[in-house]
Protein backbone atom coordinates (compact mmCIF):
# COMPACT_ATOMS: atom_id res chain seq x y z
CA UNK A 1 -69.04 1.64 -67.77
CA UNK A 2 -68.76 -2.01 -66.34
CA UNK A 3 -64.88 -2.34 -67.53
CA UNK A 4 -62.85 -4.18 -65.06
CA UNK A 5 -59.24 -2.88 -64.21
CA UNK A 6 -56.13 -4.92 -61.97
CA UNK A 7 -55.04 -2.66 -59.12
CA UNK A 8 -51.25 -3.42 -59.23
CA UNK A 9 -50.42 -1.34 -55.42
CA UNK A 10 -50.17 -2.96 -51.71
CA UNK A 11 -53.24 -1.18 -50.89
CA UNK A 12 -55.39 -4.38 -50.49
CA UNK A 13 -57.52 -4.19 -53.60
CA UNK A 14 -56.99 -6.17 -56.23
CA UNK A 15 -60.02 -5.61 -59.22
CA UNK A 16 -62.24 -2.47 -59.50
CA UNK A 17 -64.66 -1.43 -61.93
CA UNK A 18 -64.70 2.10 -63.20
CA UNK A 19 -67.96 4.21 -62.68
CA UNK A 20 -66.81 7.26 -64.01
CA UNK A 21 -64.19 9.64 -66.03
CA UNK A 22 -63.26 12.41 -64.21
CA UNK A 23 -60.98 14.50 -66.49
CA UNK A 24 -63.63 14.74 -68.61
CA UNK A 25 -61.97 12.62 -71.00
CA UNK A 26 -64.62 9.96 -73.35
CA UNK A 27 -61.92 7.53 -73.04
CA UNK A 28 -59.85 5.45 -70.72
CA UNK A 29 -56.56 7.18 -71.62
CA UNK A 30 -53.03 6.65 -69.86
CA UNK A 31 -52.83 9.08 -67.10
CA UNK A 32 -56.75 9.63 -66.54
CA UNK A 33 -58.45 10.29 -63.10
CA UNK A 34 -61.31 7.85 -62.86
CA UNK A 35 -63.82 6.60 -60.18
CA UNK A 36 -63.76 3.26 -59.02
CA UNK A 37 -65.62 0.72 -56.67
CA UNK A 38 -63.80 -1.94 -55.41
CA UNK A 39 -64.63 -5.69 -56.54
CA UNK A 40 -62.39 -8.18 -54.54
CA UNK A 41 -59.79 -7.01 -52.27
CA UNK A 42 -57.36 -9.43 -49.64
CA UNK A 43 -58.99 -10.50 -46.54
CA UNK A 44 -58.40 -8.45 -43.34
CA UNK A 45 -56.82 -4.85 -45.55
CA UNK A 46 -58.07 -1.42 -45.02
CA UNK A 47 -60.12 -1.25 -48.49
CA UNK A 48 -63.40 -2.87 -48.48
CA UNK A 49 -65.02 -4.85 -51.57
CA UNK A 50 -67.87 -1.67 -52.38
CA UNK A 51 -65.35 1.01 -51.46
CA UNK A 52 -65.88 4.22 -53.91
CA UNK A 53 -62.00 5.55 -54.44
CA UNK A 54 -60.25 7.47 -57.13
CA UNK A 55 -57.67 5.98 -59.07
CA UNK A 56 -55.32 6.74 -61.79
CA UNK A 57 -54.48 4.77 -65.09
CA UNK A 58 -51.19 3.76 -65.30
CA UNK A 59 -51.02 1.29 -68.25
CA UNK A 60 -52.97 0.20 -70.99
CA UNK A 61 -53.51 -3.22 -73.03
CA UNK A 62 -50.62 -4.06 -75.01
CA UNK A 63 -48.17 -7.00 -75.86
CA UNK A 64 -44.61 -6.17 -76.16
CA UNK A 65 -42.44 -8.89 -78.31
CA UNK A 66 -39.18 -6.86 -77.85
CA UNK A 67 -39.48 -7.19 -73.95
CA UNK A 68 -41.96 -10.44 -73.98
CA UNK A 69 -44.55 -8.23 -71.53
CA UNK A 70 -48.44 -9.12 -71.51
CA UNK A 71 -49.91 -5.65 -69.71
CA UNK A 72 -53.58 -5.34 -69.18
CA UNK A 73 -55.22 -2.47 -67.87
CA UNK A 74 -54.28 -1.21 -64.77
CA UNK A 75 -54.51 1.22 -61.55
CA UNK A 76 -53.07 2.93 -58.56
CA UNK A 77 -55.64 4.33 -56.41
CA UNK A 78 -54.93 7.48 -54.79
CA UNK A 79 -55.99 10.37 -52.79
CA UNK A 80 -55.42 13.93 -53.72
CA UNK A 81 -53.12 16.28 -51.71
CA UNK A 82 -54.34 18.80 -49.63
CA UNK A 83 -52.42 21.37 -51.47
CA UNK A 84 -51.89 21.67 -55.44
CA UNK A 85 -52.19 18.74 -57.70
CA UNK A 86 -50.25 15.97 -56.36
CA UNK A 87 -51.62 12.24 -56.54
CA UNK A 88 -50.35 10.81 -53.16
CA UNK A 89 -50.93 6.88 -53.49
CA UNK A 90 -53.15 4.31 -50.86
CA UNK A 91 -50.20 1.71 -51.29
CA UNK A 92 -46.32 1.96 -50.49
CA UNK A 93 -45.42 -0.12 -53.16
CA UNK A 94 -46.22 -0.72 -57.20
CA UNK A 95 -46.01 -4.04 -58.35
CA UNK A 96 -46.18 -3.67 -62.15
CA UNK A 97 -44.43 -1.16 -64.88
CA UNK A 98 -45.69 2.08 -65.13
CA UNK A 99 -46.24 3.66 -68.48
CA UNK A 100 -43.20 6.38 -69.51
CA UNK A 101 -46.40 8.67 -70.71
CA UNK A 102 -46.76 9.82 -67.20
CA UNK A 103 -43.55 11.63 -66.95
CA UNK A 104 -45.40 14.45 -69.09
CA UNK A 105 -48.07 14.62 -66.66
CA UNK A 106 -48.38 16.80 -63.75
CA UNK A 107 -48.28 15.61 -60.57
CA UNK A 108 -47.41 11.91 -60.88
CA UNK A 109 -43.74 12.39 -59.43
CA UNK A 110 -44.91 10.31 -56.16
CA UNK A 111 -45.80 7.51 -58.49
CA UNK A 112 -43.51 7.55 -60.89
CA UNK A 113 -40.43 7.14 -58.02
CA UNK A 114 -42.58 4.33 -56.08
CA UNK A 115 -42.10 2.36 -59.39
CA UNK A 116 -39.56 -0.19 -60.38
CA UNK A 117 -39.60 0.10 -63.96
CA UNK A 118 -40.85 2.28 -66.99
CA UNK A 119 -42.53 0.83 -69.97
């Protein structure tokens, strides 16, 4: 699929490119499960440029003129919980808004409390 994403967490990533759609979704919709390989990440982290992880979409392209906020498309990468459905994220911190869409989704309550803000 070749499209390149911002990874807005502390993990130590900071672009990926998504290889696949796992929901089995044709498009790269808020709140979809995709597979990603690592592009460049900071020097001495964790997560390796080449790394295969799974991330979530948590915003999509959009200009805001109300709040003056350019958002491209971003990520959290995450692992999935031993038990049930929860997304548990690689980072301890989200830098960026998080889209409001993912209230309505299940198990994004670890994200949506690591965020700041809400778009």
């Amino acid at each position: 699929m070749l499209t390149t994403l911002n990874i807005i967490d502390n993990s130590g990533a900071n672009f990926a490119r998504v290889i696949k759609i796992l929901n089995k979704k044709t498009t790269l919709a808020i709140g979809v499960l995709v597979l990603v390989s690592v592009t460049k990440n900071i020097a001495h982290s964790k997560i390796r440029k080449g790394d295969v992880i799974k991330a979530i979409l948590i915003n999509a392209s959009h200009l805001s003129i109300i709040t003056k906020i350019i958002s491209k498309k971003s990520i959290i990468l995450i692992k999935l919980a031993p038990k049930g459905k929860e997304y548990l994220p690689l980072g301890t911190r989200i830098k960026g808004p998080v889209s409001s869409n993912l209230r309505n989704k299940n198990g994004m309550n670890r994200i949506i409390s690591l965020s700041k803000r809400t778009l």
